[in-house]
N, C-alpha and C. Protein backbone atom coordinates (compact mmCIF):
# COMPACT_ATOMS: atom_id res chain seq x y z
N UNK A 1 0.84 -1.17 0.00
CA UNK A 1 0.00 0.00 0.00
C UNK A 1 0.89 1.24 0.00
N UNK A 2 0.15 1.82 -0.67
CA UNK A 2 0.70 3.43 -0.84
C UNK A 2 0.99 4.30 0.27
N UNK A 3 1.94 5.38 0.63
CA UNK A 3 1.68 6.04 1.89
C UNK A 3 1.69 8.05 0.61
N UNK A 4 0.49 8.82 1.12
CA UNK A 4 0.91 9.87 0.23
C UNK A 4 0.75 10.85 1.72
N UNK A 5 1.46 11.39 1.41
CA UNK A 5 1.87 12.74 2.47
C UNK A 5 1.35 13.98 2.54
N UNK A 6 0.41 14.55 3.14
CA UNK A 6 -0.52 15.63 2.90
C UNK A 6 0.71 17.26 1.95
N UNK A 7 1.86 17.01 3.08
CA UNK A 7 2.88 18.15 2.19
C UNK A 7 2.74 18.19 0.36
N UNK A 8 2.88 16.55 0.65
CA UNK A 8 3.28 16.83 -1.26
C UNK A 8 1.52 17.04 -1.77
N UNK A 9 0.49 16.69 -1.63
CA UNK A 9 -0.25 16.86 -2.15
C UNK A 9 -0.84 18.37 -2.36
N UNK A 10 -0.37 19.35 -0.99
CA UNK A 10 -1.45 20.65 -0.35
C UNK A 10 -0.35 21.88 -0.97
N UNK A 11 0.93 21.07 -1.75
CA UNK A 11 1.85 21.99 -2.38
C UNK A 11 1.77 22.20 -3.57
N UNK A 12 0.77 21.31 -4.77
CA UNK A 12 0.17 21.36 -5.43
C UNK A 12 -0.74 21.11 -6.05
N UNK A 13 -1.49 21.88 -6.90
CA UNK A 13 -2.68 20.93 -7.72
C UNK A 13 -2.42 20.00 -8.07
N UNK A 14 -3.39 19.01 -7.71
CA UNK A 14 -3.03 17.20 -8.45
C UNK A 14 -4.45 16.88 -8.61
N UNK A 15 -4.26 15.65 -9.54
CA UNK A 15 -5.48 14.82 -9.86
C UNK A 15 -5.71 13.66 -9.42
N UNK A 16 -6.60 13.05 -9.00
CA UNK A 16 -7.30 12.58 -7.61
C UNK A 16 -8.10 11.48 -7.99
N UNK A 17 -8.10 10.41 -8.42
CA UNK A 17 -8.43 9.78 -9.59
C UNK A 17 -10.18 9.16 -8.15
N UNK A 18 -9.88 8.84 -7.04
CA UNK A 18 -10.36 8.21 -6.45
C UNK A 18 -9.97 8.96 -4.42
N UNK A 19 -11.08 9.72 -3.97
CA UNK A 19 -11.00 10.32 -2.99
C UNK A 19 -12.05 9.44 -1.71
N UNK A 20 -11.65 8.22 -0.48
CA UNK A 20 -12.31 7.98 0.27
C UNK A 20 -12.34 8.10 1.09
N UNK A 21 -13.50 8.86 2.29
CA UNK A 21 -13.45 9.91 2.96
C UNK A 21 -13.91 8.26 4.56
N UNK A 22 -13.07 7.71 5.45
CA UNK A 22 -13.63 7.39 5.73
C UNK A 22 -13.98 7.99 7.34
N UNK A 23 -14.71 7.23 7.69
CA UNK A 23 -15.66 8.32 9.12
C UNK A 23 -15.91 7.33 10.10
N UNK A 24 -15.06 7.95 11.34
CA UNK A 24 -15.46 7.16 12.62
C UNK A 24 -16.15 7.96 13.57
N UNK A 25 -16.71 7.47 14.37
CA UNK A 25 -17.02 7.71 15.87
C UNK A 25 -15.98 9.29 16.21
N UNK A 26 -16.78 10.00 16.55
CA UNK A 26 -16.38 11.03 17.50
C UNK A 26 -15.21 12.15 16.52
N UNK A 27 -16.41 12.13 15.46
CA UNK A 27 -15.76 13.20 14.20
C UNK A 27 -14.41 12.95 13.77
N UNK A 28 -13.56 12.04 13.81
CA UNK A 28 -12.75 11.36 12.92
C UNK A 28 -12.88 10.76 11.63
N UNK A 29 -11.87 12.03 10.48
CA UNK A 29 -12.17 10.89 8.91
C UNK A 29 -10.79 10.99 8.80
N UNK A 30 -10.57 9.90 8.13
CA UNK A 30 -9.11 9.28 7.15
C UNK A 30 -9.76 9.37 6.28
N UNK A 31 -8.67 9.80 5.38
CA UNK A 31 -8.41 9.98 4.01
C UNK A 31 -7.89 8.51 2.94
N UNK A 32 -8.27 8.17 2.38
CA UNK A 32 -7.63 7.21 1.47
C UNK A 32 -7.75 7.21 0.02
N UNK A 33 -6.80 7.82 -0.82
CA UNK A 33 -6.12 8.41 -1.73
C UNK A 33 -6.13 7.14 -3.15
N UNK A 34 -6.55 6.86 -4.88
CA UNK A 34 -5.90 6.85 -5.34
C UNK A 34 -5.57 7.75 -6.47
N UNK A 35 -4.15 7.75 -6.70
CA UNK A 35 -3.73 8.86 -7.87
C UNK A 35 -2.83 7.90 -8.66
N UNK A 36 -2.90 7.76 -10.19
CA UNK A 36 -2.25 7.33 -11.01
C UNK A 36 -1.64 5.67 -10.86
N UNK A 37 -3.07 5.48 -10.20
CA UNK A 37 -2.67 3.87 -10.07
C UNK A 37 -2.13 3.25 -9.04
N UNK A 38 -1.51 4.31 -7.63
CA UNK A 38 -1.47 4.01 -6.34
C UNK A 38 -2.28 4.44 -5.44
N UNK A 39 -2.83 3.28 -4.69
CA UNK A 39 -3.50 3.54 -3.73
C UNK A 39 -3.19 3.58 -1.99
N UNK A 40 -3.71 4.25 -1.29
CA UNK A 40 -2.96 3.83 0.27
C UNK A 40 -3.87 5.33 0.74
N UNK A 41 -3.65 5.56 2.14
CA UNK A 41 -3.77 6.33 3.09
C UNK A 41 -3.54 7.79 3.17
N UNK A 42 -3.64 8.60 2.91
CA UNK A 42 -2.91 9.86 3.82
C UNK A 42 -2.68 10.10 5.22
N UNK A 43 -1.05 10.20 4.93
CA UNK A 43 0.02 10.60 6.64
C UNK A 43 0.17 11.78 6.22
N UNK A 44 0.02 12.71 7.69
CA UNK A 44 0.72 13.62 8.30
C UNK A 44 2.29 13.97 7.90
N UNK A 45 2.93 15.07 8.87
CA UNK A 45 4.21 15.17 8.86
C UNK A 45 5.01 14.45 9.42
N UNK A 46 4.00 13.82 10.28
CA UNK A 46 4.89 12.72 11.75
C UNK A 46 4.85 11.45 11.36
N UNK A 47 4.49 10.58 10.11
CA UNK A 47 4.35 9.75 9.51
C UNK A 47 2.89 8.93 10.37
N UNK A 48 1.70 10.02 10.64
CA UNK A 48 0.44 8.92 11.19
C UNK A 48 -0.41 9.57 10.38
N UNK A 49 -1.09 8.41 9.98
CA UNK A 49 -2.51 8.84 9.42
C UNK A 49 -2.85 9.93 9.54
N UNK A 50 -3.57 11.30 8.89
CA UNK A 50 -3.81 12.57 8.49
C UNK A 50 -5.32 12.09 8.68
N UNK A 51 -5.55 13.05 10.28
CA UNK A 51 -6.82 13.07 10.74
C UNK A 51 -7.33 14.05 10.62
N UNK A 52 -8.94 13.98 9.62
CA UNK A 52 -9.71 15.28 9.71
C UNK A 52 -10.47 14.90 10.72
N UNK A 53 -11.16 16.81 11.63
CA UNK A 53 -12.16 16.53 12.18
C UNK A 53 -13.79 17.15 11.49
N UNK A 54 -13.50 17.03 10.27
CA UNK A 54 -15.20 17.88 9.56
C UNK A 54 -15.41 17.42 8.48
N UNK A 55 -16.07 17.31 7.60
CA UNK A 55 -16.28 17.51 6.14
C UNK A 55 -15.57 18.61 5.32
N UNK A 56 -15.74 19.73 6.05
CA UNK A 56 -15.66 20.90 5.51
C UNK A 56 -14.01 21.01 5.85
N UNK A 57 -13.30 20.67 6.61
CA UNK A 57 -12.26 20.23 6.82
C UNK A 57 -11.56 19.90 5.34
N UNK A 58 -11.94 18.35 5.11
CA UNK A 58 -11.67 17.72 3.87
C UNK A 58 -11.84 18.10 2.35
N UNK A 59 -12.62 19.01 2.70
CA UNK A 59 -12.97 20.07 1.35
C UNK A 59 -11.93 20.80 1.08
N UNK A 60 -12.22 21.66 2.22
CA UNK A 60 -10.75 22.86 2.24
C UNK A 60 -9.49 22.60 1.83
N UNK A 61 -9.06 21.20 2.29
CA UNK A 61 -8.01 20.69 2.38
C UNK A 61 -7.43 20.36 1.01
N UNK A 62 -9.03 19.63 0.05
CA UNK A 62 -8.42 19.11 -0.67
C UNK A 62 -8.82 20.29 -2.12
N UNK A 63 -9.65 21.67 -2.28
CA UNK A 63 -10.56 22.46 -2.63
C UNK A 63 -8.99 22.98 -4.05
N UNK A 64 -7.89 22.63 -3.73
CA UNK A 64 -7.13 22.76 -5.04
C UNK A 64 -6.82 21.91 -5.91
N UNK A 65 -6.62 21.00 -5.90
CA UNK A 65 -6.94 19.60 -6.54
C UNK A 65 -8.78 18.71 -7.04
N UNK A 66 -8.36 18.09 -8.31
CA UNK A 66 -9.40 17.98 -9.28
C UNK A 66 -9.85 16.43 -8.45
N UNK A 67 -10.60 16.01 -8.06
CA UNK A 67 -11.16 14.76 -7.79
C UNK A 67 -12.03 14.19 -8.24
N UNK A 68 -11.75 13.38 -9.16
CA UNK A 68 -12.58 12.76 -9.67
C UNK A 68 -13.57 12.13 -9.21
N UNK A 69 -13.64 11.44 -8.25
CA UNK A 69 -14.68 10.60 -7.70
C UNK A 69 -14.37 10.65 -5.89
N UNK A 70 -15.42 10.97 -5.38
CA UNK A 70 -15.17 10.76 -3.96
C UNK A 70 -16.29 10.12 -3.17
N UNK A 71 -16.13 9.15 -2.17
CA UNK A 71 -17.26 8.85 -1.58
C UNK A 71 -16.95 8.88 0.33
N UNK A 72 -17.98 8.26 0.97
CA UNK A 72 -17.41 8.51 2.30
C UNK A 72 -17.94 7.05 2.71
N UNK A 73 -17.30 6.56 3.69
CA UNK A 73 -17.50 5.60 4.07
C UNK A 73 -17.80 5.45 5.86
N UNK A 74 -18.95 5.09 6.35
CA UNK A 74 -18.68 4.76 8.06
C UNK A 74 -18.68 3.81 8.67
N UNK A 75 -17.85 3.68 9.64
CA UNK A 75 -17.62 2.31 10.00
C UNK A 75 -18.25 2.46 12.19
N UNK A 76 -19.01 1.84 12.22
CA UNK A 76 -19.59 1.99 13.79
C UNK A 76 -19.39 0.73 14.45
N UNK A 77 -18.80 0.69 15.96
CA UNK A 77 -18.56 -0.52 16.36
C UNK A 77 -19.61 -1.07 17.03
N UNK A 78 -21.04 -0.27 17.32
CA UNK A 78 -22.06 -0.49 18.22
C UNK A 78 -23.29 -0.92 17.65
N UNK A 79 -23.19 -1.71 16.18
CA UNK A 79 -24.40 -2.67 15.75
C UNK A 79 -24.65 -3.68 16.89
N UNK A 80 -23.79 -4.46 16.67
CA UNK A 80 -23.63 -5.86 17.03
C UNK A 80 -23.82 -5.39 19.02
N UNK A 81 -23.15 -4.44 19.34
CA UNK A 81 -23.25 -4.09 21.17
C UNK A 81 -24.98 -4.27 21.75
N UNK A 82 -25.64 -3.36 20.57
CA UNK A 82 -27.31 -2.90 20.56
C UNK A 82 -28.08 -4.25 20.16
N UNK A 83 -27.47 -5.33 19.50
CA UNK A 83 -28.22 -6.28 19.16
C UNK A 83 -29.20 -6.52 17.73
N UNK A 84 -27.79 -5.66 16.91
CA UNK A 84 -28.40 -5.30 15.64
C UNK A 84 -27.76 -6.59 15.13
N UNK A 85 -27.82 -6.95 13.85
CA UNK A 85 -27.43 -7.98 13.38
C UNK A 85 -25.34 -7.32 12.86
N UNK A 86 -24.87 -8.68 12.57
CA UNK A 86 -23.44 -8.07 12.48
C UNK A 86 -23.62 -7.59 11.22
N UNK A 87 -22.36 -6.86 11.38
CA UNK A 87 -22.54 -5.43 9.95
C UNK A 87 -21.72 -6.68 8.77
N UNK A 88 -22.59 -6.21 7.02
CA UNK A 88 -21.62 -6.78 6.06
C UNK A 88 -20.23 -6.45 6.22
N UNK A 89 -19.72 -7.54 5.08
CA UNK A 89 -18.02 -7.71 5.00
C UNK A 89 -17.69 -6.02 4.37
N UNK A 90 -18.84 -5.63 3.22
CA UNK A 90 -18.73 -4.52 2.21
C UNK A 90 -19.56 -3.52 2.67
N UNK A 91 -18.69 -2.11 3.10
CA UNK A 91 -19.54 -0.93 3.96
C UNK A 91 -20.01 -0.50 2.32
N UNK A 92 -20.91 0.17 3.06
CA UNK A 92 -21.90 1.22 1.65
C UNK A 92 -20.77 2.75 1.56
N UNK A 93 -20.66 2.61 0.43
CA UNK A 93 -19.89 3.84 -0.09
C UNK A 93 -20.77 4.88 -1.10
N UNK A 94 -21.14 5.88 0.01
CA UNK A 94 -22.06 6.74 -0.40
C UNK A 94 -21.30 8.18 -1.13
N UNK A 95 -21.85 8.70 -1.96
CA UNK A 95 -21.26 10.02 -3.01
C UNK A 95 -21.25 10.92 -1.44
N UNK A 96 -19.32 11.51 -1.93
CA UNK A 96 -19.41 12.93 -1.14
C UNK A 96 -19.02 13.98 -1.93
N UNK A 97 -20.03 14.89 -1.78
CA UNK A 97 -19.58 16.36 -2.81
C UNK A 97 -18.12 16.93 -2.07
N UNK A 98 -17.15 17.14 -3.00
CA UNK A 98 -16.03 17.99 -2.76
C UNK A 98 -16.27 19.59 -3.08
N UNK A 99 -17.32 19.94 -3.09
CA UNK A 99 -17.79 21.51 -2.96
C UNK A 99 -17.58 22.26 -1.83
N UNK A 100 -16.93 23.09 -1.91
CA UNK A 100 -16.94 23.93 -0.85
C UNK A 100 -18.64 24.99 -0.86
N UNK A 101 -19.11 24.81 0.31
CA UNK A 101 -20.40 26.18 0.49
C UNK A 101 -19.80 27.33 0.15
N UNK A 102 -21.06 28.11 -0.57
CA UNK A 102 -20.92 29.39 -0.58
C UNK A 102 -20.99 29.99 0.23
């Protein structure tokens, strides 16, 4: 897997072939990146995963660069706690607009 580094990306416009926004518990999203056929994660400066805390966050962030396709993904550990049935192998990957509000 790929590791891409928020520096090199936020230093220039790039193209974004595949943007997945994913979303945990307690306003945490990772980023997971592919561009030109590599895929992997976005790290920080400190080499850890590049944590947003918003949507609007991830917009901003990414609002110079062309993205082709982005979706968001959530992952919750409290189906199965509540007595919901266990969650599929394949989360639902729902469309996220990379628009910034007016």
């Amino acid at each position: 897997m790929h590791k891409f580094y928020f520096r090199d990306i936020e230093e220039s416009p790039i193209a974004i072939d595949y943007l997945e926004v994913q979303s945990y518990e307690m306003n945490v999203y990772l980023v997971y990146l592919t561009i030109d056929n590599h895929s992997g994660m976005l790290y920080d400066n400190k080499d850890k995963p590049m944590r947003f805390f918003s949507a609007g966050h991830i917009r901003e962030a990414f609002a110079h660069c062309r993205v082709l396709q982005a979706v968001m993904k959530h992952d919750t550990p409290y189906d199965e706690m509540i007595g919901n049935p266990p969650k599929s192998k394949e989360q639902m990957a729902l469309p996220f607009s990379m628009e910034l509000p007016y």
